[in-house]
Protein backbone atom coordinates (compact mmCIF):
# COMPACT_ATOMS: atom_id res chain seq x y z
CA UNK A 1 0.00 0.00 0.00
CA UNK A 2 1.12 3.69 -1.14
CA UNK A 3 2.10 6.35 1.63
CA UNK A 4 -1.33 7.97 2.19
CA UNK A 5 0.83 11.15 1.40
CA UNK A 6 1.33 10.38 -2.10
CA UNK A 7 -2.26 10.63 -3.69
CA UNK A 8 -5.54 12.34 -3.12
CA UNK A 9 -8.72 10.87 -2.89
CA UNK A 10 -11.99 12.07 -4.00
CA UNK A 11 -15.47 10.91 -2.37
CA UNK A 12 -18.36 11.43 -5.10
CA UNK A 13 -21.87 12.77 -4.26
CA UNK A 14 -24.67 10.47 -3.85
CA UNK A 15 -25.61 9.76 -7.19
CA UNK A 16 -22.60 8.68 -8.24
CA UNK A 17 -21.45 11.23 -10.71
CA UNK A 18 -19.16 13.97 -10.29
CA UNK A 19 -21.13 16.53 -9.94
CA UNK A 20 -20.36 16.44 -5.93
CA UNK A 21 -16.93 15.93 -5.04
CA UNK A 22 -15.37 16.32 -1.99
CA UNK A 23 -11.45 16.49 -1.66
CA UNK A 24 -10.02 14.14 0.70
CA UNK A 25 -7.01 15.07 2.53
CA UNK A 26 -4.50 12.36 4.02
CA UNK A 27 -5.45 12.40 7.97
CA UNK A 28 -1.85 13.17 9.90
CA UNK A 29 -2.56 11.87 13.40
CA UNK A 30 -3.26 8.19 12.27
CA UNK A 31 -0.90 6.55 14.33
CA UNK A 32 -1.78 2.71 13.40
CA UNK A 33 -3.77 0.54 10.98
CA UNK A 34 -3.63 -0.96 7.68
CA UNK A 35 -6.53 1.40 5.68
CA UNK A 36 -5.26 4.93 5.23
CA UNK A 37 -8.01 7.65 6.99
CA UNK A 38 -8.98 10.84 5.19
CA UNK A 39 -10.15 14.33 6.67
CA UNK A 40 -13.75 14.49 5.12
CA UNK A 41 -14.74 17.46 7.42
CA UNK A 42 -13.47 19.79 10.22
CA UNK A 43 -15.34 16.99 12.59
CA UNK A 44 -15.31 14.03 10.53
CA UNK A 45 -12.84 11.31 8.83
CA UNK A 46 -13.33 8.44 6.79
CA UNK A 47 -11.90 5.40 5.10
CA UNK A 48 -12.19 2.54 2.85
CA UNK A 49 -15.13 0.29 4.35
CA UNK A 50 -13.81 -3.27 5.07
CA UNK A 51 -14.25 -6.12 7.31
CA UNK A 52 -17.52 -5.21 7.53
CA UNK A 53 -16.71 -2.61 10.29
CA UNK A 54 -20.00 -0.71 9.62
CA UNK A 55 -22.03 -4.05 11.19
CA UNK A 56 -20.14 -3.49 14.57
CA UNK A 57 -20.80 0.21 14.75
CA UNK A 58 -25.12 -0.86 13.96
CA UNK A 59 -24.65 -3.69 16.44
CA UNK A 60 -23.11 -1.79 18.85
CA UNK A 61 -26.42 0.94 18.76
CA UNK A 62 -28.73 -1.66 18.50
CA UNK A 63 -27.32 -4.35 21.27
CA UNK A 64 -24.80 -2.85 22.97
CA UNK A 65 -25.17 1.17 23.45
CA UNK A 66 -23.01 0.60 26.71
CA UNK A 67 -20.14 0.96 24.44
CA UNK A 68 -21.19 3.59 22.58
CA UNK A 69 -19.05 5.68 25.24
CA UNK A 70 -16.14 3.89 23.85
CA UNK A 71 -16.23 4.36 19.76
CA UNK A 72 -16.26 7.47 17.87
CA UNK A 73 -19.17 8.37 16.89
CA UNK A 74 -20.26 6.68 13.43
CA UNK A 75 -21.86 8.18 10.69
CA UNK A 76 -22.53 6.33 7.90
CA UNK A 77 -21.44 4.92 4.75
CA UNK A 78 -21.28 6.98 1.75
CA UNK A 79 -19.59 5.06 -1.56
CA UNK A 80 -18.08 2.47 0.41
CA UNK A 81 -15.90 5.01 2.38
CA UNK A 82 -17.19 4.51 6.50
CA UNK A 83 -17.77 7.95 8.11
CA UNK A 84 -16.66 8.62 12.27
CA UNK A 85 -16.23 11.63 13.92
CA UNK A 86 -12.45 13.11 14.37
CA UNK A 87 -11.50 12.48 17.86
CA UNK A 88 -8.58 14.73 17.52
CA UNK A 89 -10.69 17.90 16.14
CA UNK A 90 -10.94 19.82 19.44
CA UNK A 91 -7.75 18.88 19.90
CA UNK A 92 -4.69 21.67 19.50
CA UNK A 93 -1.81 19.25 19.88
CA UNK A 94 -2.64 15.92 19.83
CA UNK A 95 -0.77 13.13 21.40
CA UNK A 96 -2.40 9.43 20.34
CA UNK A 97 -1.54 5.87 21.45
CA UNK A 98 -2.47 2.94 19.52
CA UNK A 99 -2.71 -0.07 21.17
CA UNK A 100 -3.83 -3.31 19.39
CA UNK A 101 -6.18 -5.38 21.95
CA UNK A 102 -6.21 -9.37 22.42
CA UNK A 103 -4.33 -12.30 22.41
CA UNK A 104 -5.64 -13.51 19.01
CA UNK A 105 -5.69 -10.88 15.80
CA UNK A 106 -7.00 -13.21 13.35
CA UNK A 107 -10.48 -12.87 12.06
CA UNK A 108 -13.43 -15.45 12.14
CA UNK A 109 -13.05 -15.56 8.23
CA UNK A 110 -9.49 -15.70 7.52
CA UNK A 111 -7.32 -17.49 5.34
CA UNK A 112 -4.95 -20.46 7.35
CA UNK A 113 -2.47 -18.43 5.69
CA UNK A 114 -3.44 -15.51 7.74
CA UNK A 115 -4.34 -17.40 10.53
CA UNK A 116 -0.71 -18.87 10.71
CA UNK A 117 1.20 -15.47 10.26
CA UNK A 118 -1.25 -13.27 12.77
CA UNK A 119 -0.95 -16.20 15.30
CA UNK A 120 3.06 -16.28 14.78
CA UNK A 121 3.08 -12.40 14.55
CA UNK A 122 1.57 -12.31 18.60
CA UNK A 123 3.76 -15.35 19.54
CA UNK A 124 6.55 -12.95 19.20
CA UNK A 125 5.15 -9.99 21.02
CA UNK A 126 3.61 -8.53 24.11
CA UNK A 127 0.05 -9.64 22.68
CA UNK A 128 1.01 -13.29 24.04
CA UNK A 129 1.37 -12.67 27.26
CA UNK A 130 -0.27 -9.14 28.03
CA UNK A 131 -2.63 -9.07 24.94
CA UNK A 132 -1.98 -6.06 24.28
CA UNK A 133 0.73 -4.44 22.09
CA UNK A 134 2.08 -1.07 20.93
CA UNK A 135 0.59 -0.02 17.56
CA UNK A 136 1.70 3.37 16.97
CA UNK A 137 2.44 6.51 19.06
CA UNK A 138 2.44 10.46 18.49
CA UNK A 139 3.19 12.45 20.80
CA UNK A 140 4.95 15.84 20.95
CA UNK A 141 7.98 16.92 20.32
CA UNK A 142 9.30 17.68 24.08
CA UNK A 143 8.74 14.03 24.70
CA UNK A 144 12.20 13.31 23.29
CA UNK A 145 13.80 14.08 26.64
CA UNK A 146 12.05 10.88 27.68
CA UNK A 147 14.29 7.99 26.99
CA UNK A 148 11.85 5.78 26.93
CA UNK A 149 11.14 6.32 23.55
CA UNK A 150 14.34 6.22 21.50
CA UNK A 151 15.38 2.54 23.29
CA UNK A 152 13.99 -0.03 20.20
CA UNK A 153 15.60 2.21 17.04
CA UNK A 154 15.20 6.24 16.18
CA UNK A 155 11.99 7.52 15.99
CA UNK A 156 10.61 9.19 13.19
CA UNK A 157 10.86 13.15 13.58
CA UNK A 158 8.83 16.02 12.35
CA UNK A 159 8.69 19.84 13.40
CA UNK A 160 6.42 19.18 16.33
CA UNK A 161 5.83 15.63 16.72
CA UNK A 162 7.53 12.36 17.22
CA UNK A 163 6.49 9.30 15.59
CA UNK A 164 6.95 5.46 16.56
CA UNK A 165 5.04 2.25 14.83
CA UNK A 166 3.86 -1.22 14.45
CA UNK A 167 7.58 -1.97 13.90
CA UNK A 168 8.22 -0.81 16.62
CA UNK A 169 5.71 -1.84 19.02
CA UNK A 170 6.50 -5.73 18.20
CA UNK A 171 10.21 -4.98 20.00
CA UNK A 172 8.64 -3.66 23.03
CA UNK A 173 8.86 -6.41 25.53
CA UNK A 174 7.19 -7.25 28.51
CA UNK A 175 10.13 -5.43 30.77
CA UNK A 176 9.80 -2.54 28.59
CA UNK A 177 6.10 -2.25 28.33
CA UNK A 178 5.65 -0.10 31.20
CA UNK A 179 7.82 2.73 30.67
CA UNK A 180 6.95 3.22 26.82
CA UNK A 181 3.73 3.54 28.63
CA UNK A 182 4.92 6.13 30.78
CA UNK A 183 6.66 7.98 28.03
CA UNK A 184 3.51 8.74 26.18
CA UNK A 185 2.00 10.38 28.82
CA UNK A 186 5.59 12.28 29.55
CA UNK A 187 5.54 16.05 28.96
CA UNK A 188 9.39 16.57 28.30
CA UNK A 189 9.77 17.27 32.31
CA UNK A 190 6.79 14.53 33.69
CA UNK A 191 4.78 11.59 33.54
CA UNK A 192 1.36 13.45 33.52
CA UNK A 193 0.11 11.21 36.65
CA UNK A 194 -3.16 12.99 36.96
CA UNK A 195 -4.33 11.30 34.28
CA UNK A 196 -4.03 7.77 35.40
CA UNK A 197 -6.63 7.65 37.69
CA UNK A 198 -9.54 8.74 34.93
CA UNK A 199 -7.67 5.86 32.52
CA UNK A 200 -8.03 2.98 35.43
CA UNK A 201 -11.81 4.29 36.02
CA UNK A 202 -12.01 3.86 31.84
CA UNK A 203 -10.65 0.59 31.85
CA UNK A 204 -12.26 -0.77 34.15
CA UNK A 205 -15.68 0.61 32.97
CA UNK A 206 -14.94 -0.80 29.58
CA UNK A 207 -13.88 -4.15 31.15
CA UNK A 208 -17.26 -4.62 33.15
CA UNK A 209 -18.81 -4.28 29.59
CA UNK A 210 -16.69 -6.70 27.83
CA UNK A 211 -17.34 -9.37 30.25
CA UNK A 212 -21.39 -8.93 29.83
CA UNK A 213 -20.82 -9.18 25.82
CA UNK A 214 -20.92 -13.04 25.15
CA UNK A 215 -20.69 -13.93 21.41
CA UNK A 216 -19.00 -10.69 20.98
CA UNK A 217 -15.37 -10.50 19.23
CA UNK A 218 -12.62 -8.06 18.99
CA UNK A 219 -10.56 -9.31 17.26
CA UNK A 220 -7.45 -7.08 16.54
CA UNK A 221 -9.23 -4.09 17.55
CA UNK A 222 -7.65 -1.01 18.73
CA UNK A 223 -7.95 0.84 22.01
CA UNK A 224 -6.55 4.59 21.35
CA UNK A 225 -5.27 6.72 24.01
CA UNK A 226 -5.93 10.66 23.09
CA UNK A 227 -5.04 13.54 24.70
CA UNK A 228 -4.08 17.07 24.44
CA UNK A 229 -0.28 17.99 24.38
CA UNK A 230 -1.20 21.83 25.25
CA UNK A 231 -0.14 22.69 28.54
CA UNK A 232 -3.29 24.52 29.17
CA UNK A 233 -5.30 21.23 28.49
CA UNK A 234 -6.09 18.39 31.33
CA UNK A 235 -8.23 15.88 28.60
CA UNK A 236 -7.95 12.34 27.79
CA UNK A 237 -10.00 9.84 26.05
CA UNK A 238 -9.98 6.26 25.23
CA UNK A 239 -11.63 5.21 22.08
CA UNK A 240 -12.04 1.43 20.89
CA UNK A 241 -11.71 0.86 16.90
CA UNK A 242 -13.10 -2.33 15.46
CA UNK A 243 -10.54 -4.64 13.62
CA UNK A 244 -11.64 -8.03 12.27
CA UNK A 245 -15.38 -8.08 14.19
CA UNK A 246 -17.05 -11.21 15.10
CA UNK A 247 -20.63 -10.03 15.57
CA UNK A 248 -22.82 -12.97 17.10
CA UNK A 249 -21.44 -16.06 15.22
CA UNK A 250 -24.43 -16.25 12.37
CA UNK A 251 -21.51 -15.66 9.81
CA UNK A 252 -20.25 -19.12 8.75
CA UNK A 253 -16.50 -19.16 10.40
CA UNK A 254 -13.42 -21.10 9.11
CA UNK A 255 -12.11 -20.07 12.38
CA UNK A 256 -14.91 -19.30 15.05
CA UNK A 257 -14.36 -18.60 18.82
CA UNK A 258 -13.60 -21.99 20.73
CA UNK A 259 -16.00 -20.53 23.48
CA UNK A 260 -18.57 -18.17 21.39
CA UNK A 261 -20.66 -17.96 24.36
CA UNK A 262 -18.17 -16.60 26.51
CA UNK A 263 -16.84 -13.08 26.68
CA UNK A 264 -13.83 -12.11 24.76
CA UNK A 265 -11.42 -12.61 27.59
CA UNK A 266 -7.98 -12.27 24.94
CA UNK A 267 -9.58 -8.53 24.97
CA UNK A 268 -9.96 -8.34 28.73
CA UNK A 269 -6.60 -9.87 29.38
CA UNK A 270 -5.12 -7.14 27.45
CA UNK A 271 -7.35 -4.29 29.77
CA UNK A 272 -6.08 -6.10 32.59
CA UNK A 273 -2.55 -5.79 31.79
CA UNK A 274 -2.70 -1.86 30.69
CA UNK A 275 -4.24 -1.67 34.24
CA UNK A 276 -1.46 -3.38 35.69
CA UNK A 277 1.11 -1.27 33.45
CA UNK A 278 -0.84 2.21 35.00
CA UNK A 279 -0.62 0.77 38.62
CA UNK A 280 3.16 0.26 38.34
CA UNK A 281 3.97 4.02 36.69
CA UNK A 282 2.08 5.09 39.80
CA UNK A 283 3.67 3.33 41.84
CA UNK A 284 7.18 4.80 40.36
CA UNK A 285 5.98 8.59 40.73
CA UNK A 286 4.51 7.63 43.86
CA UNK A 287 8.11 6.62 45.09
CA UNK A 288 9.82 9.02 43.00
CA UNK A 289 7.54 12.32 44.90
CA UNK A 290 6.39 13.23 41.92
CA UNK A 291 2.57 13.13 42.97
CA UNK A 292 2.61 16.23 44.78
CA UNK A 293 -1.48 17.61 45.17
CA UNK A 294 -2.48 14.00 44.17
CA UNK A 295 -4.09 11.38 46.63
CA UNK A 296 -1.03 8.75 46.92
CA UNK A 297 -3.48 5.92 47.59
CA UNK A 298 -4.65 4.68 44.18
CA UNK A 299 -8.35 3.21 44.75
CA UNK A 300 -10.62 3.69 41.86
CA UNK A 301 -14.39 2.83 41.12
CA UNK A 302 -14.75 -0.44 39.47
CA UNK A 303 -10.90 -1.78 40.09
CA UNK A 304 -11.84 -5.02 41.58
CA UNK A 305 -13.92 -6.14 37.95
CA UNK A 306 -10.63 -8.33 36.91
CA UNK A 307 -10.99 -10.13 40.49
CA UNK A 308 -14.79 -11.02 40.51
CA UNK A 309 -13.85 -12.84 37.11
CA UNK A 310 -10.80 -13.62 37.35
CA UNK A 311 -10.19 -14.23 41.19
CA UNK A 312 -7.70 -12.52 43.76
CA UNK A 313 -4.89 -13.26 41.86
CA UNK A 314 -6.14 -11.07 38.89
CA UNK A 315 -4.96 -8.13 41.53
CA UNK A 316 -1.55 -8.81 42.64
CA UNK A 317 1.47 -6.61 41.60
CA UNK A 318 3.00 -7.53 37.91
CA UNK A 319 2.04 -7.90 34.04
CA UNK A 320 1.76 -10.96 33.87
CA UNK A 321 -1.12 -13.02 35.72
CA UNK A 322 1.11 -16.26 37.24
CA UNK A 323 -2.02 -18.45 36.58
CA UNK A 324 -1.38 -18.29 32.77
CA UNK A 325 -0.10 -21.47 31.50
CA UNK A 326 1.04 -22.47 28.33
CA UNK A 327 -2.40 -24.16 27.85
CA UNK A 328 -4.72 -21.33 29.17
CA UNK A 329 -2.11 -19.05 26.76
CA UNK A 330 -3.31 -20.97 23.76
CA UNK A 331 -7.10 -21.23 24.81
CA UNK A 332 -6.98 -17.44 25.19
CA UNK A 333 -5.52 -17.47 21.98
CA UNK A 334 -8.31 -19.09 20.08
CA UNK A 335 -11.45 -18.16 22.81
């Protein structure tokens, strides 16, 4: 695929001629993904529709609306470009994380070709263990002082912002996981702390949903961490962006869930470890004194949801949960 950068697009009015034509712009804070995203509007982007990612935003309004807090807001299809609202629009220097969710990023309809490299592809990363991995990150340019993020290979520079992606993301290790983390919420002097708490309270929100959803999928979906780089700006959102959906298992798999009427718990493995991941940065400013004006004690609504499913060891200190075996690994894996 061609650098978004090196062609313009053109979406066509509704009766297909060209009498209606609006120019598409490449969108410069995509961080992540494999379709390239256009700025159709001052609040609104759009790109190529595929893997049927318009069915999850309709099932989502019509089954779900709990997550509706969690996606951008969709707006339709127009000639077979998808249309969401711009999360960054408000924004005046925005600073995004993409994090791909799960333990397994194959879809329900892929090839055993695609099967075999996706499953080989999170054998090799933090997605096996954490399920979760680094995407893609943009963050400003000040963060450079943080050398968290120059550790796996030079990032990629611009006046304002620096750049890291997929690539990469799939060198981060477990060890490291943490404090690339921490550097994309560093300002060039501080981990912004503040923010962790709202995050946790996010997470766990979202995690109490996921576990209600049976014979829902997310199947290399993306979680995306946004907030604003200006100083005079306290914001931060989390978004969750469909990859290879699994609706409610009508579709006739090659590869369906092993447990379809069970929760996606490769997703919620991977909320749990970002959790655990926040906990520990805390814990580092917390012994560092850099939480001055900030409640020390970290207790947030919602933070025992991982132990009600998961039980008390869901809770202890560390990534990785100990009860994870090379057989509950796999079932994850394929659930």
């Amino acid at each position: 695929m061609g650098r978004a950068s090196d062609f313009k697009s053109r979406l066509v009015g509704g009766d297909g001629r060209t009498s209606a034509t609006v120019p598409l712009e490449p969108f410069r804070h995509q961080v992540g993904g494999h379709s390239h995203i256009f700025r159709f509007s001052k609040k609104a982007v759009c790109k190529p529709l595929t893997s049927r990612e318009n069915q999850f935003y309709e099932a989502v309004e019509r089954t779900s609306p709990r997550l509706l807090g969690f996606v951008p807001q969709y707006l339709g299809v127009l000639n077979q470009f998808i249309l969401m609202e711009d999360l960054t629009g408000t924004l005046k220097k925005p600073c995004v994380l993409d994090l791909k969710m799960g333990t397994r990023q194959y879809g329900i309809l892929a090839t055993p070709e695609k099967k075999k490299s996706q499953t080989k592809k999170c054998s090799k990363t933090t997605s096996h263990d954490l399920g979760v991995r680094i995407c893609g990150m943009q963050v400003r340019s000040p963060f450079l002082s943080c050398p968290s993020l120059s550790f796996s290979g030079s990032p990629s520079l611009t006046e304002r912002y620096v750049f890291q992606d997929k690539y990469f993301g799939r060198k981060v290790t477990i060890g490291d996981f943490p404090s690339v983390l921490a550097s994309f919420l560093h300002d060039g002097e501080r981990v912004l702390a503040y923010h962790i708490p709202h995050i946790l309270r996010q997470l766990y929100r979202l995690a109490s949903i996921v576990f209600g959803l049976d014979r829902f999928r997310f199947y290399a979906a993306s979680l995306l961490f946004i907030y604003d780089g200006d100083p005079d700006a306290d914001s931060l959102s989390l978004d969750l962006e469909p990859g290879e959906f699994a609706p409610d298992g009508r579709i006739v798999a090659r590869f369906p869930p092993t447990h379809p009427d069970q929760p996606d718990r490769g997703f919620a493995l991977g909320l749990r470890s970002l959790c655990a991941a926040l906990k520990m940065i805390w814990a580092d400013e917390c012994r560092a004194g850099h939480l001055e004006g900030l409640e020390r004690e970290l207790h947030v609504e919602g933070e025992d949801v991982f132990k009600r499913v998961w039980g008390p060891e869901a809770d202890e200190p560390g990534l990785v949960l100990k009860s994870l075996t090379p057989e509950t690994v796999y079932e994850l894996a394929t659930s």
